[in-house]
C-alpha atoms as a PDB file:
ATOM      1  CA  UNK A   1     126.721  49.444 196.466  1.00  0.00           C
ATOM      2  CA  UNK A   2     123.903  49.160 198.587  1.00  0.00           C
ATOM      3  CA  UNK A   3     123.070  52.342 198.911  1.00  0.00           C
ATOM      4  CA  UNK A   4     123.053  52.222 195.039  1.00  0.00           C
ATOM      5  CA  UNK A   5     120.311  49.590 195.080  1.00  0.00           C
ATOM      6  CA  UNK A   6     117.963  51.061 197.361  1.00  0.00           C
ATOM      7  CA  UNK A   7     117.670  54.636 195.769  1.00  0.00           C
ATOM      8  CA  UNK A   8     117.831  52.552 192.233  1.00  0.00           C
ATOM      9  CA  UNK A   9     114.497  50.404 193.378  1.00  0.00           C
ATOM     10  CA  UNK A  10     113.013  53.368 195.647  1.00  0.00           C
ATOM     11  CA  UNK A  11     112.873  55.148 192.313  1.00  0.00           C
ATOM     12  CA  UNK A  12     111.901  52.615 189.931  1.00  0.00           C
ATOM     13  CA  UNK A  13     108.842  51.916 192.202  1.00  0.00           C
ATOM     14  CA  UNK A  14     107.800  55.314 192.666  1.00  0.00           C
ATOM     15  CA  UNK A  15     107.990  56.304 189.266  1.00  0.00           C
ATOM     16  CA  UNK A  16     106.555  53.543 187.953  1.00  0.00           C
ATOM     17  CA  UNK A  17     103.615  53.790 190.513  1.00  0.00           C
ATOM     18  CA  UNK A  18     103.353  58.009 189.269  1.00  0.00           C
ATOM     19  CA  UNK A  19     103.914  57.675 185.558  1.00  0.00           C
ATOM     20  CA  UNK A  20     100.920  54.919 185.785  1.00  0.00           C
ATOM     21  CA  UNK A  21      98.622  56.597 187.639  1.00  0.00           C
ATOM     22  CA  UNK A  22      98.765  59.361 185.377  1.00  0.00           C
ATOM     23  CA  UNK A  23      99.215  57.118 182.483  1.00  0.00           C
ATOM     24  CA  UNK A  24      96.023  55.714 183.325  1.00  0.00           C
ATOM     25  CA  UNK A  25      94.346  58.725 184.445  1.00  0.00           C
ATOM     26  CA  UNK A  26      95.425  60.086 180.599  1.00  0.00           C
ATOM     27  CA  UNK A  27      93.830  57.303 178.507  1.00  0.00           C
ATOM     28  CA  UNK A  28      90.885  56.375 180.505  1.00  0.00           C
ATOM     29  CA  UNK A  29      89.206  59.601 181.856  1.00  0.00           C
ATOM     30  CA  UNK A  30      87.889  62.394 180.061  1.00  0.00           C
ATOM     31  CA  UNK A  31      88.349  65.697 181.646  1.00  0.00           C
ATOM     32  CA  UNK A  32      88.794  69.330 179.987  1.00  0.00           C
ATOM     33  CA  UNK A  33      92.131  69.960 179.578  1.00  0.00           C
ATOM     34  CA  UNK A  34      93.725  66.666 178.945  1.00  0.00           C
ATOM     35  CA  UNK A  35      95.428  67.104 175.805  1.00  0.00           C
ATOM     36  CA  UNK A  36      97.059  70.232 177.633  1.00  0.00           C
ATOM     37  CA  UNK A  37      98.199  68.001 180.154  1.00  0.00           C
ATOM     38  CA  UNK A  38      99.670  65.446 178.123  1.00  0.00           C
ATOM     39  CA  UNK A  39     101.665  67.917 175.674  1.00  0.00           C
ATOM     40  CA  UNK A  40     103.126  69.186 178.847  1.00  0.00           C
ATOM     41  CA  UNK A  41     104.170  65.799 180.013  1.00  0.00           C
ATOM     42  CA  UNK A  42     106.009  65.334 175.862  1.00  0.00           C
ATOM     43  CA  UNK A  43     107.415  68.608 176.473  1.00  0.00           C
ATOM     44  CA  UNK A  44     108.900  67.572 179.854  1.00  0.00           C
ATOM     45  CA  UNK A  45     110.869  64.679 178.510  1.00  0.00           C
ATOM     46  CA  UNK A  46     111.991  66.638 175.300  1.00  0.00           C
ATOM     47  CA  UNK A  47     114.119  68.793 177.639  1.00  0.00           C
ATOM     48  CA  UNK A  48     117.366  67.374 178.263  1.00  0.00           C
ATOM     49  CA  UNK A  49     118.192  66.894 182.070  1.00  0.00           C
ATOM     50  CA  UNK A  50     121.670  68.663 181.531  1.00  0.00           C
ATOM     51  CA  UNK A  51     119.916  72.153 180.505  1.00  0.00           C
ATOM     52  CA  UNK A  52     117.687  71.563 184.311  1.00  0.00           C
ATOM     53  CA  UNK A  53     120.466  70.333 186.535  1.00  0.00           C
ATOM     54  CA  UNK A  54     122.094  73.506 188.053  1.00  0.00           C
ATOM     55  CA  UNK A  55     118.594  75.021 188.868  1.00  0.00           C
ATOM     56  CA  UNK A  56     117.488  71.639 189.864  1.00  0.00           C
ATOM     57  CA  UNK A  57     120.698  71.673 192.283  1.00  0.00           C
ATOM     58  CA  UNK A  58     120.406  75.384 193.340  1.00  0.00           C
ATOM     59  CA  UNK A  59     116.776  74.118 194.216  1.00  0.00           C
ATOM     60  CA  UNK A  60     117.566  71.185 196.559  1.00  0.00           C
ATOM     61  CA  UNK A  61     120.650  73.406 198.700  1.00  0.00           C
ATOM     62  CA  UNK A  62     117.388  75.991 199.400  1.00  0.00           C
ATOM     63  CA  UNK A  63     115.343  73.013 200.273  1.00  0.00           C
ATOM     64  CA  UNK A  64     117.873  71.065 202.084  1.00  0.00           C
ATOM     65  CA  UNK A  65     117.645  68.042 200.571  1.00  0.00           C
ATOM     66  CA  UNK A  66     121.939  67.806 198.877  1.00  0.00           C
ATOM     67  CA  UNK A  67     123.422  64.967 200.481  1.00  0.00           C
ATOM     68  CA  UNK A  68     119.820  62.994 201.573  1.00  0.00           C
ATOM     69  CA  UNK A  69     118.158  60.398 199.378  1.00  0.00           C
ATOM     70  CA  UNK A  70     115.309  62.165 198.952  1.00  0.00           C
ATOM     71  CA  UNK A  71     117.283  64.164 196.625  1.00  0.00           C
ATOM     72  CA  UNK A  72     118.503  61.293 194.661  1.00  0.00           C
ATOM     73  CA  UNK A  73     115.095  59.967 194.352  1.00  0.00           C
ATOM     74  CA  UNK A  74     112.736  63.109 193.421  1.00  0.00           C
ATOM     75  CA  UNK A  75     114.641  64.011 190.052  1.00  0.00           C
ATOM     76  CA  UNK A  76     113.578  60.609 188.484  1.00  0.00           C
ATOM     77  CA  UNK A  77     110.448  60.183 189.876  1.00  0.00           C
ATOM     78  CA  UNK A  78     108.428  62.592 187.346  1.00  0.00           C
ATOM     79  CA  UNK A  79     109.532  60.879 183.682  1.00  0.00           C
ATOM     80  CA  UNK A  80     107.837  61.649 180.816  1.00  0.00           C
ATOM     81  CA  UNK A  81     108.930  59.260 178.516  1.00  0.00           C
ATOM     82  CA  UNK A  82     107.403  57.018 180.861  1.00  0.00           C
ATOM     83  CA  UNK A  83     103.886  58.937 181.177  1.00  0.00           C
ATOM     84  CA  UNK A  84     103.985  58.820 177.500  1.00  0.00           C
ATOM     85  CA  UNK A  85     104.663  54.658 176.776  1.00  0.00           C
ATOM     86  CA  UNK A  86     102.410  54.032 179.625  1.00  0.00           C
ATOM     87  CA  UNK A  87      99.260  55.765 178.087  1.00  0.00           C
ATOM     88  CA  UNK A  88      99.861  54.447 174.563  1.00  0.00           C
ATOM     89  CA  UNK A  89     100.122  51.369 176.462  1.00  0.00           C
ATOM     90  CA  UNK A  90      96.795  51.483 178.264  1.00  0.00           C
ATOM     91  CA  UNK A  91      95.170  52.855 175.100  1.00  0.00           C
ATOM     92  CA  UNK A  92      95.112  49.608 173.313  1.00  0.00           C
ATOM     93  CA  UNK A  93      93.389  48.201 176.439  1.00  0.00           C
ATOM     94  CA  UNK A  94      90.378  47.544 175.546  1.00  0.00           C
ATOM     95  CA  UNK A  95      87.698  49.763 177.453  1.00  0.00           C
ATOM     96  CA  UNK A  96      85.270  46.880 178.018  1.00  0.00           C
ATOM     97  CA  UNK A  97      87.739  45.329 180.065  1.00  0.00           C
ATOM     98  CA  UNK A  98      87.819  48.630 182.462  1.00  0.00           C
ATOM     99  CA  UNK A  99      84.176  48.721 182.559  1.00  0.00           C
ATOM    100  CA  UNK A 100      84.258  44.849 183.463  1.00  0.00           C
ATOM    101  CA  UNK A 101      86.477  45.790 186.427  1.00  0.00           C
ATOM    102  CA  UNK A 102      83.937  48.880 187.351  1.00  0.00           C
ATOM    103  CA  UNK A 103      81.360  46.718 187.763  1.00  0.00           C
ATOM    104  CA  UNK A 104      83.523  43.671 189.534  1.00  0.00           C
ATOM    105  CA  UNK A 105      83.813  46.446 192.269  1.00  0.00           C
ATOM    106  CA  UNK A 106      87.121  48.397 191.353  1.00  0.00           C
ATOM    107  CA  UNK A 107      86.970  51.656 192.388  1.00  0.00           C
END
């Protein structure tokens, strides 16, 4: 059970730290290429994770990683249904409130 828990929070806390940093980096900066970027994120999480498990698996034996919990972890780390709720989420934040923090001395 415990071992349950920790990859359970490990990967909620990762994931939620990736799929917000790119959430954010999605909605707030402008860069050339973005909407690429994002329709390969929806693409990613329209892609069922039964039609990517054997390759996924054959992966991991080459790498070494079957049987560790860094190969629990890494599959549900990169979600794009996450990426995706995030940036809609951090789109309706107003962008006065990011320039606020700029100037407050957020980096």
């Amino acid at each position: 059970v415990l071992n349950s828990v920790l990859v359970a929070a490990v990967t909620v806390a990762l994931g939620l730290l990736v799929s917000a940093s790119a959430a954010f980096g999605l909605s707030v900066f402008e860069f050339r290429g973005r909407g690429l970027v994002f329709a390969v994120i929806l693409l990613s999480f329209m892609i069922p994770f039964d039609a990517i498990a054997i390759p996924l698996s054959s992966l991991f034996r080459d790498w070494d990683l079957q049987n560790t919990y860094a190969g629990l972890i890494l599959p549900g780390i990169g979600n794009g249904l996450a990426v995706f709720l995030l940036r809609q989420f951090f789109l309706a934040v107003p962008k006065e409130l990011v320039e606020a923090a700029r100037i407050d001395g957020l980096s």
